[in-house]
C-alpha atoms as a PDB file:
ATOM      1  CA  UNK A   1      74.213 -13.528   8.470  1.00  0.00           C
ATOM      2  CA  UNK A   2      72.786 -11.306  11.320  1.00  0.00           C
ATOM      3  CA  UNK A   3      70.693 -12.132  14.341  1.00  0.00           C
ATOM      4  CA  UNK A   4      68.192  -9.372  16.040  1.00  0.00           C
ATOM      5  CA  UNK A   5      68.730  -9.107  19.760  1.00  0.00           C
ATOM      6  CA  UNK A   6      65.502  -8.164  21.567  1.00  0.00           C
ATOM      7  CA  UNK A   7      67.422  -6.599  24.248  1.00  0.00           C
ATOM      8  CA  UNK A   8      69.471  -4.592  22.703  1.00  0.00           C
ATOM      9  CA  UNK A   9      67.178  -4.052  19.829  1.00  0.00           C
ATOM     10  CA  UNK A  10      70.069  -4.415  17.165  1.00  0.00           C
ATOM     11  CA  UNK A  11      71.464  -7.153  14.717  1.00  0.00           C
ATOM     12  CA  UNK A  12      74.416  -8.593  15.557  1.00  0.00           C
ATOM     13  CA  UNK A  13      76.656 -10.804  13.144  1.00  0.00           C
ATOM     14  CA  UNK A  14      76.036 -14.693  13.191  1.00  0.00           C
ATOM     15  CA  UNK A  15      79.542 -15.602  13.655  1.00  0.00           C
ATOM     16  CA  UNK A  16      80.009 -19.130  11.320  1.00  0.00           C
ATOM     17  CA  UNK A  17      81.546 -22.561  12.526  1.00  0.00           C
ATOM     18  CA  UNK A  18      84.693 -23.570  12.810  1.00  0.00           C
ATOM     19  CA  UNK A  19      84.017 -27.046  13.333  1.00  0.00           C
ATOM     20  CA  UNK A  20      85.919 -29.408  10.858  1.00  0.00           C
ATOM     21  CA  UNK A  21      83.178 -32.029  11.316  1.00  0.00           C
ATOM     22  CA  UNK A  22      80.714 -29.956   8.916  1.00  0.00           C
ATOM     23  CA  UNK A  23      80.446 -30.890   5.718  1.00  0.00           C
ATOM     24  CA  UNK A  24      79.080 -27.186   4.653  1.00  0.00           C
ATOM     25  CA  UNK A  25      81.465 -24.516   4.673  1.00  0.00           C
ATOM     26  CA  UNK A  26      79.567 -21.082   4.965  1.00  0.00           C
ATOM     27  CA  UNK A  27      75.709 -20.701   5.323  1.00  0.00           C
ATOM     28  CA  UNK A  28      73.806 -21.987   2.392  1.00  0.00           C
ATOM     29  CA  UNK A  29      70.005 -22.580   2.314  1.00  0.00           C
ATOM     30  CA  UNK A  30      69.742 -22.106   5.645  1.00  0.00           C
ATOM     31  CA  UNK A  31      66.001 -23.021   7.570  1.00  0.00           C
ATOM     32  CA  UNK A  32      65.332 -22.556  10.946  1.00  0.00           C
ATOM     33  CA  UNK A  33      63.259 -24.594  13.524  1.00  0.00           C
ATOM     34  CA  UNK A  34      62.011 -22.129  15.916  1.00  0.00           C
ATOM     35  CA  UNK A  35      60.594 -24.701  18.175  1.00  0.00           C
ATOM     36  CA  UNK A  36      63.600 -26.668  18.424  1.00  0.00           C
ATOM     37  CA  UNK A  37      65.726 -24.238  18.461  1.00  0.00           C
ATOM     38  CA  UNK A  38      68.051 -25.523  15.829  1.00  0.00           C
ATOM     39  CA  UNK A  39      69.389 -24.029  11.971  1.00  0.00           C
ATOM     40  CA  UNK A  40      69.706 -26.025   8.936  1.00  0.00           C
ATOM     41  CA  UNK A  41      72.611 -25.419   6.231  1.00  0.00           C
ATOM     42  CA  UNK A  42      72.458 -27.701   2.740  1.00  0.00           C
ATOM     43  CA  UNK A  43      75.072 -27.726  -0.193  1.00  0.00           C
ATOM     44  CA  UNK A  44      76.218 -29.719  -2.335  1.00  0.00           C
ATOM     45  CA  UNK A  45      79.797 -31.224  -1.834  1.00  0.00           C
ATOM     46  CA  UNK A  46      80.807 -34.036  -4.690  1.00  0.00           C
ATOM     47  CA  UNK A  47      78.446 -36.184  -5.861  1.00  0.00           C
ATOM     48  CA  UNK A  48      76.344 -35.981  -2.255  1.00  0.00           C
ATOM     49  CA  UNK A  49      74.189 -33.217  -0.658  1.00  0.00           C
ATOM     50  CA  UNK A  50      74.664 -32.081   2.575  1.00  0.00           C
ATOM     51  CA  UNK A  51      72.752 -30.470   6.052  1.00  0.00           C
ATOM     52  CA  UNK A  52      74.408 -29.338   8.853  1.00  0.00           C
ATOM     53  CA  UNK A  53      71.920 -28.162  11.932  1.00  0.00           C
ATOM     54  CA  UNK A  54      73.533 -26.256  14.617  1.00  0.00           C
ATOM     55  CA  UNK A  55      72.308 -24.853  17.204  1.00  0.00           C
ATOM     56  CA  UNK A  56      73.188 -20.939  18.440  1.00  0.00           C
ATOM     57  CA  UNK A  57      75.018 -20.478  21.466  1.00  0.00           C
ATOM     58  CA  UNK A  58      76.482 -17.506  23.668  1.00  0.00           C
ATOM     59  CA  UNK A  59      78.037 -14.966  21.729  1.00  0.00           C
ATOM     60  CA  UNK A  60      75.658 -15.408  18.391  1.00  0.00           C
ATOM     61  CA  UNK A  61      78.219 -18.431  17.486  1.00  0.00           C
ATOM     62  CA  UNK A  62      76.838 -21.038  15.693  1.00  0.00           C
ATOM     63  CA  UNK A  63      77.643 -24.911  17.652  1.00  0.00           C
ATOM     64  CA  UNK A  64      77.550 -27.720  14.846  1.00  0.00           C
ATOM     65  CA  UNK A  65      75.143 -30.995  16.110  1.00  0.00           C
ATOM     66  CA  UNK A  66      75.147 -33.144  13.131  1.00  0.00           C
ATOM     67  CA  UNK A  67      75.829 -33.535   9.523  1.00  0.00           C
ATOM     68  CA  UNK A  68      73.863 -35.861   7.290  1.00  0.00           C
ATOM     69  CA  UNK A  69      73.537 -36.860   3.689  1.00  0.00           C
ATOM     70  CA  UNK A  70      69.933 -35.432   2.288  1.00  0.00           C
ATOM     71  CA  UNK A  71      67.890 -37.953   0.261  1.00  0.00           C
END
């Protein structure tokens, strides 16, 4: 996954969590929330599906919030 920087005016790669706490591994039907300023992964792990939201921070790396079980 890339992200455009305005002031450089080039992508630069997303680089993924590391975070044992998410239940997603990789970025999967991701969805973004401009206003809050947060990215939603889902998959499917067992039984259950999954979200992750992170939010982006210095360096384009991705900080993990939350993970909860979609309904």
């Amino acid at each position: 996954m890339w992200l455009y920087e305005p002031k450089t005016k080039r992508f630069q790669p997303l680089k993924e969590s590391q975070d044992p706490r998410a239940k997603c591994s990789g970025l999967c039907d991701v969805s973004v929330n401009a206003r809050q300023k947060v990215l939603y992964t889902a998959c499917r792990r067992g039984a259950r599906w999954w979200q992750d939201v992170y939010r982006i921070g210095k360096n384009n790396q991705l900080i993990w919030l939350w993970s909860s079980e979609k309904k």
